[in-house]
N, C-alpha and C. Protein backbone atom coordinates (compact mmCIF):
# COMPACT_ATOMS: atom_id res chain seq x y z
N UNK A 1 -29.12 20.96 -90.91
CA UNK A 1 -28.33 22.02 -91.47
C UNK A 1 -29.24 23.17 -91.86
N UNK A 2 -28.82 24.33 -91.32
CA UNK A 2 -30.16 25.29 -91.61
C UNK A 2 -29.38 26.40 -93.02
N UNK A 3 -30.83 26.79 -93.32
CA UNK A 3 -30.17 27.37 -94.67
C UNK A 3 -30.53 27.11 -95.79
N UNK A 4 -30.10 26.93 -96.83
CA UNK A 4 -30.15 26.52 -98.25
C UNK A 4 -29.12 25.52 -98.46
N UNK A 5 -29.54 24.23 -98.08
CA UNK A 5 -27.97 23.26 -98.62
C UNK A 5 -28.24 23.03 -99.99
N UNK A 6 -27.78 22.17 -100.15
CA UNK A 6 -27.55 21.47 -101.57
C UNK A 6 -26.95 20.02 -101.15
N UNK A 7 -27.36 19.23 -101.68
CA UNK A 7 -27.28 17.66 -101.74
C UNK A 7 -26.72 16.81 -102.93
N UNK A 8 -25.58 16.52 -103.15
CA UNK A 8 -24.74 16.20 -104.22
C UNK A 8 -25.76 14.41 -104.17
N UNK A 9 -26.18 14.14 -105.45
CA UNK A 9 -26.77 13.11 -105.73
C UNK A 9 -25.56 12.24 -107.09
N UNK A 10 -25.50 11.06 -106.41
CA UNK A 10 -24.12 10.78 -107.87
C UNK A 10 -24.54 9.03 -108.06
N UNK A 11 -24.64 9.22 -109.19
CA UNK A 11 -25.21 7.18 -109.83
C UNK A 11 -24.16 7.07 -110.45
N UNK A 12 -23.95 5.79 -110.35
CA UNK A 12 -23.17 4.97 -110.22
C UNK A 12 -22.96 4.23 -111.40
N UNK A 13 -22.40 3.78 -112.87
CA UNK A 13 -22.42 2.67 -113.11
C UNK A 13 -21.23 1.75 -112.79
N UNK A 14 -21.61 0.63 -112.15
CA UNK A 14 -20.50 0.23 -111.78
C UNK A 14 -20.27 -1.29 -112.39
N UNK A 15 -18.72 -1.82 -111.88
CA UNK A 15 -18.83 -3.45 -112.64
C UNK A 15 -19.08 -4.44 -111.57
N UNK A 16 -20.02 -5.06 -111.76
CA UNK A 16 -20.93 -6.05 -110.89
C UNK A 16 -19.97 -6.97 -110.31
N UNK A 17 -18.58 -7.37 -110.96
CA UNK A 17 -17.79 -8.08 -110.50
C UNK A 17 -16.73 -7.24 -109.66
N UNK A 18 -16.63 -6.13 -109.36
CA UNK A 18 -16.00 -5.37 -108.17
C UNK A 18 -16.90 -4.83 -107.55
N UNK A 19 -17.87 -5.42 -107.13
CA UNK A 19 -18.62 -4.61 -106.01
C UNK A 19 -18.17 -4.79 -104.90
N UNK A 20 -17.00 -5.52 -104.36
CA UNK A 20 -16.24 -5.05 -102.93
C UNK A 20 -15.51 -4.18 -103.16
N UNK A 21 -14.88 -4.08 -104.23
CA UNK A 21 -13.87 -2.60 -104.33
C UNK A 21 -14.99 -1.68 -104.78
N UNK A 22 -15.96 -1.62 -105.13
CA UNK A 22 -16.44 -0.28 -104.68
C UNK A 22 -16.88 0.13 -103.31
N UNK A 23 -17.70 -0.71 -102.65
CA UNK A 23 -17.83 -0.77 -101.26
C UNK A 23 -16.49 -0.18 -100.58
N UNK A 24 -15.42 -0.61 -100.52
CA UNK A 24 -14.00 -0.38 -100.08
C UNK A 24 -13.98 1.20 -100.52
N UNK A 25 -14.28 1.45 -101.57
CA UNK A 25 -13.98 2.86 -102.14
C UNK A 25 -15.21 3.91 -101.61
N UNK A 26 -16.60 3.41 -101.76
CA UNK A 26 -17.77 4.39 -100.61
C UNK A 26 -17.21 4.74 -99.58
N UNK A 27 -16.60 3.28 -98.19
CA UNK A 27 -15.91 3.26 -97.40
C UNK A 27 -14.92 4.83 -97.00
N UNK A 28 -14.58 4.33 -97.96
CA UNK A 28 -13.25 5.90 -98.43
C UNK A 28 -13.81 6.94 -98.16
N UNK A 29 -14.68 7.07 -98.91
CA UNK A 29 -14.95 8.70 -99.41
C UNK A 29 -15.70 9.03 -98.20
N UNK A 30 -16.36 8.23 -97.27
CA UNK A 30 -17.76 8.72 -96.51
C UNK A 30 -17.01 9.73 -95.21
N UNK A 31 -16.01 9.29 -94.70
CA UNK A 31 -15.15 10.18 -93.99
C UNK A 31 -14.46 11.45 -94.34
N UNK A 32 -14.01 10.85 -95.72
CA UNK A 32 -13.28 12.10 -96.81
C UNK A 32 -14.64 13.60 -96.76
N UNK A 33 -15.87 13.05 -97.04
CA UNK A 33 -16.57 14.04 -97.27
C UNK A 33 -16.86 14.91 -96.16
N UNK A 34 -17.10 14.09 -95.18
CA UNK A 34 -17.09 15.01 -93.67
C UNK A 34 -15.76 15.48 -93.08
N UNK A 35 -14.65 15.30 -93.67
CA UNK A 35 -13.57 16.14 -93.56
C UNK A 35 -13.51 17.29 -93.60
N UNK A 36 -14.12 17.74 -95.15
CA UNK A 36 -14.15 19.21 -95.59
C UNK A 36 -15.87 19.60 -95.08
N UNK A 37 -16.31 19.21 -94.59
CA UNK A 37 -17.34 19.65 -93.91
C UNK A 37 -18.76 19.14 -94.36
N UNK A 38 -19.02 18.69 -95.48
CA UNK A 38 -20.19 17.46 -95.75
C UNK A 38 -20.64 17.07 -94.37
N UNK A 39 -21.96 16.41 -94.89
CA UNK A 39 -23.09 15.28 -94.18
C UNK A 39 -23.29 14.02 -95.39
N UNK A 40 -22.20 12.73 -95.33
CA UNK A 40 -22.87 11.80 -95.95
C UNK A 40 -24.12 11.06 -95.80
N UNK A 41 -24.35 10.78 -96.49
CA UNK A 41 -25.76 10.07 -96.34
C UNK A 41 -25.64 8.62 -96.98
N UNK A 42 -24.68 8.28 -97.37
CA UNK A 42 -24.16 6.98 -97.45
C UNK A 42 -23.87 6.32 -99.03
N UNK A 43 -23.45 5.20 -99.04
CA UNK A 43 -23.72 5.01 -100.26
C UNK A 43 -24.61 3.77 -100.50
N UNK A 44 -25.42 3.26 -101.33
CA UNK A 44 -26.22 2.62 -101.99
C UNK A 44 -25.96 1.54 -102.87
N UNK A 45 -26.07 0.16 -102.39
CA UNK A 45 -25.05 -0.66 -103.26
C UNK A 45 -26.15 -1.61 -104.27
N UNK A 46 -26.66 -2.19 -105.34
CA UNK A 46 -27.40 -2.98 -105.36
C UNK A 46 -27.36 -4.42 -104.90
N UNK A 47 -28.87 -4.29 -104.64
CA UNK A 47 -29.54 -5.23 -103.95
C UNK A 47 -30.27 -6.20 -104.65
N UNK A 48 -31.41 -5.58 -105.13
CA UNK A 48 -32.39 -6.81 -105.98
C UNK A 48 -32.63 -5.35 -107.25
N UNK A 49 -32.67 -6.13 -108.57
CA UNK A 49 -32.96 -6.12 -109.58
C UNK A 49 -31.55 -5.09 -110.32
N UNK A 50 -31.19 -3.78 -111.04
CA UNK A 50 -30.32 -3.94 -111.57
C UNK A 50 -28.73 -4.21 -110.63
N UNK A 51 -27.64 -4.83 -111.20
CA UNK A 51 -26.51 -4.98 -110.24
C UNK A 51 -25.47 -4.57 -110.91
N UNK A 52 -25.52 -3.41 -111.11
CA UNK A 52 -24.52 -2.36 -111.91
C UNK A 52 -24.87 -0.79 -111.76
N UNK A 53 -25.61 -0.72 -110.85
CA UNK A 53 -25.85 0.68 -110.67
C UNK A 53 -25.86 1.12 -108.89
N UNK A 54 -25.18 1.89 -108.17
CA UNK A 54 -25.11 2.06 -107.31
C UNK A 54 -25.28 3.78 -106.97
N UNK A 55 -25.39 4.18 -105.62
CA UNK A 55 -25.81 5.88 -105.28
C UNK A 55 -25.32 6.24 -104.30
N UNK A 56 -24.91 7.34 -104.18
CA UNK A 56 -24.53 7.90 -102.68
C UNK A 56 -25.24 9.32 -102.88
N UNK A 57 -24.91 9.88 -101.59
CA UNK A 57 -25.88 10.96 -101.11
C UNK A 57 -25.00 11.33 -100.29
N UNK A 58 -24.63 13.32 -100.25
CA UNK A 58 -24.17 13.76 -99.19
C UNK A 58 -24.37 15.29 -99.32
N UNK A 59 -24.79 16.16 -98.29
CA UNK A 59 -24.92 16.91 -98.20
C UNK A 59 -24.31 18.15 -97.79
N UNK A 60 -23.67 18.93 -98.00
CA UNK A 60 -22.98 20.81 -98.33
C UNK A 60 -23.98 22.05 -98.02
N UNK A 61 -23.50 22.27 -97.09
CA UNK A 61 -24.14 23.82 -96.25
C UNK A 61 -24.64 24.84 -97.35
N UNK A 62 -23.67 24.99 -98.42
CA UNK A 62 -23.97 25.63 -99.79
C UNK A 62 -23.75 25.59 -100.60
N UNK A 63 -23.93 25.99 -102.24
CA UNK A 63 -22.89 25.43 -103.33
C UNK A 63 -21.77 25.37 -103.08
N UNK A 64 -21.51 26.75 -103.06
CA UNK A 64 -19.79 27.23 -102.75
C UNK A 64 -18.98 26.26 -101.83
N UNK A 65 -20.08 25.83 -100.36
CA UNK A 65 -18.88 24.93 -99.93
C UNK A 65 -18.65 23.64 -100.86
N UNK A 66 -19.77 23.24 -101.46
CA UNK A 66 -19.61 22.03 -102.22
C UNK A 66 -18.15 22.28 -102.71
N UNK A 67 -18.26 23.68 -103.66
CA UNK A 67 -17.19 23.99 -104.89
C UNK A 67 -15.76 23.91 -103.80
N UNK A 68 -16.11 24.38 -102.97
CA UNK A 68 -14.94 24.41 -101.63
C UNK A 68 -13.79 23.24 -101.56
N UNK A 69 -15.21 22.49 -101.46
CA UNK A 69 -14.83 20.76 -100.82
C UNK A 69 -13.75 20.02 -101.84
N UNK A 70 -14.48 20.12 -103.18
CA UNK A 70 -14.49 19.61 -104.58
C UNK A 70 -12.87 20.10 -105.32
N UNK A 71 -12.58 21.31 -104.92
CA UNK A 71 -11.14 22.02 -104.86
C UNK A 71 -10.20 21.75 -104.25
N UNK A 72 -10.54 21.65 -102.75
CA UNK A 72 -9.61 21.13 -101.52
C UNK A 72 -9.27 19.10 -102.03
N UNK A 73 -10.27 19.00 -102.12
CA UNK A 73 -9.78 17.26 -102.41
C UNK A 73 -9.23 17.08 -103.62
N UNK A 74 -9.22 18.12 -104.70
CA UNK A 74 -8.12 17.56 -105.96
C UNK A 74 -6.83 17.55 -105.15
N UNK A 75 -6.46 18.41 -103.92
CA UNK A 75 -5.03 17.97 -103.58
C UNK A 75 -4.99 17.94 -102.09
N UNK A 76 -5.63 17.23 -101.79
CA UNK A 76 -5.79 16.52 -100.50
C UNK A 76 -5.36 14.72 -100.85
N UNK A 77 -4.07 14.34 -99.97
CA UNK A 77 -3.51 12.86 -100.39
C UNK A 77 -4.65 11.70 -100.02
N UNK A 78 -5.20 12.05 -99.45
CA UNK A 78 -6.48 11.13 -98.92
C UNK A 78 -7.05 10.75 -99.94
N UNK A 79 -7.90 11.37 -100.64
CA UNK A 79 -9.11 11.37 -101.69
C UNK A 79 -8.03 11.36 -102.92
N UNK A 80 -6.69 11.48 -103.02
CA UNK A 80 -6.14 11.31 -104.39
C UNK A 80 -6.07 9.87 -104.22
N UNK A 81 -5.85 9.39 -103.02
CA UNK A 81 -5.61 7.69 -102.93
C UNK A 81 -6.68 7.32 -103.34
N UNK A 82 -7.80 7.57 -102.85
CA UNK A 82 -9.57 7.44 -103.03
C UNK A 82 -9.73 7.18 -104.84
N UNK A 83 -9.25 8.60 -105.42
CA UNK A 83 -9.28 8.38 -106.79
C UNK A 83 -8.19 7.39 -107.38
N UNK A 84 -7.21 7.43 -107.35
CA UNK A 84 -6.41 6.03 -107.48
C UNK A 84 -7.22 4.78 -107.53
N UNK A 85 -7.37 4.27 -106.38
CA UNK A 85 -8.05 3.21 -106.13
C UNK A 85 -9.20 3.11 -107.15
N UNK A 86 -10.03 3.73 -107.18
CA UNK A 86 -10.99 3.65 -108.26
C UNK A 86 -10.59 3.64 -109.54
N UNK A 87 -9.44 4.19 -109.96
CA UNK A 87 -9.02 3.79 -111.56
C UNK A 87 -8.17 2.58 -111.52
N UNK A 88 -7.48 2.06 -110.31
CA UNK A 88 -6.42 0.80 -110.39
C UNK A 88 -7.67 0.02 -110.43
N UNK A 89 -8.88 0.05 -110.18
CA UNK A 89 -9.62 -1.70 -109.71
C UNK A 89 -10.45 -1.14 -110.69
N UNK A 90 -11.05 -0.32 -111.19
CA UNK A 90 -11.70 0.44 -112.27
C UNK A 90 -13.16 -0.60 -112.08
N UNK A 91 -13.07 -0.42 -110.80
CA UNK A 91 -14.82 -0.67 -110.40
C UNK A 91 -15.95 -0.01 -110.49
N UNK A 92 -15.31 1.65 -111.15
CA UNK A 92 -16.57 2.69 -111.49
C UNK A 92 -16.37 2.50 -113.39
N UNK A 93 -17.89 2.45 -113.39
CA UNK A 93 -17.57 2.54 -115.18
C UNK A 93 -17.97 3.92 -115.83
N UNK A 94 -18.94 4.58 -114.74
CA UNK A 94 -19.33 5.73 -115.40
C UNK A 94 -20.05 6.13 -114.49
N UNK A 95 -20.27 7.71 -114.07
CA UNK A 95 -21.10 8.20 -113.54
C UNK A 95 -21.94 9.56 -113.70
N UNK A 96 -23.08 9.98 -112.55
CA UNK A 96 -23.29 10.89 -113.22
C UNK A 96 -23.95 11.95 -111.76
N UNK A 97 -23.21 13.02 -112.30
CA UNK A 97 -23.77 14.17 -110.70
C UNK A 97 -24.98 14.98 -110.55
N UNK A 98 -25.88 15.10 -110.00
CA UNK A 98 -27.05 16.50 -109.59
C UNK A 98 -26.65 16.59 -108.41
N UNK A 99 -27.54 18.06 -108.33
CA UNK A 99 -27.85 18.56 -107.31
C UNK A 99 -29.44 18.78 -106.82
N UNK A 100 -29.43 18.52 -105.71
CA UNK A 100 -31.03 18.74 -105.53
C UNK A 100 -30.75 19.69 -103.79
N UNK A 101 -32.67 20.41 -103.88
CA UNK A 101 -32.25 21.17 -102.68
C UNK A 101 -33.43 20.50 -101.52
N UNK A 102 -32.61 19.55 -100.51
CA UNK A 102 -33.70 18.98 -99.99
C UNK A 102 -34.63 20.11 -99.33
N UNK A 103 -35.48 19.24 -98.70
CA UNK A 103 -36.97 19.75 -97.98
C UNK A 103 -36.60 18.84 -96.51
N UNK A 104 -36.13 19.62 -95.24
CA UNK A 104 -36.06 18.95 -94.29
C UNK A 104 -37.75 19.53 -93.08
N UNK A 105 -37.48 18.68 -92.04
CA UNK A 105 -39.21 19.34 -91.47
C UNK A 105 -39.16 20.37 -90.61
């Protein structure tokens, strides 16, 4: 992506006993994000040592499209199901967003 992107960085706390419904819910979103024009970069589930914290990564041409994206999916039925799902199985307990501006070669 040439330019100045921006890379939405988001941790996870999650409950160790729904880690398939979050998986199910990454699942979700990784298409959702390349809808409105994103590059996911996936999500991050734990593995070895803490098992309540999980990450995804996806990347936006510019802020604005971020802000774009982030607007369009409060009422887009897709990603409202997306958010649903995550409060019916309430497999996210808390999270938290940056931004960083990668360095590609």
């Amino acid at each position: 992506m040439p330019g100045r992107v921006i890379t939405c960085y988001l941790r996870y706390v999650i409950d160790p006993h729904q880690l398939a419904e979050f998986e199910h819910y990454g699942k979700l979103w990784i298409p959702l994000v390349e809808k409105f024009g994103g590059q996911h970069h996936g999500y991050f589930l734990p593995s070895e040592g803490a098992n309540n914290i999980a990450l995804a990564l996806f990347t936006f041409p510019s802020l604005a499209a971020y802000e774009t994206y982030r607007a369009q999916s409060m009422q887009d039925p897709e990603c409202l199901a997306a958010f649903r799902y995550a409060q019916e199985t309430r497999c996210i307990l808390s999270y938290e967003r940056s931004f960083f501006r990668p360095v590609f070669e």
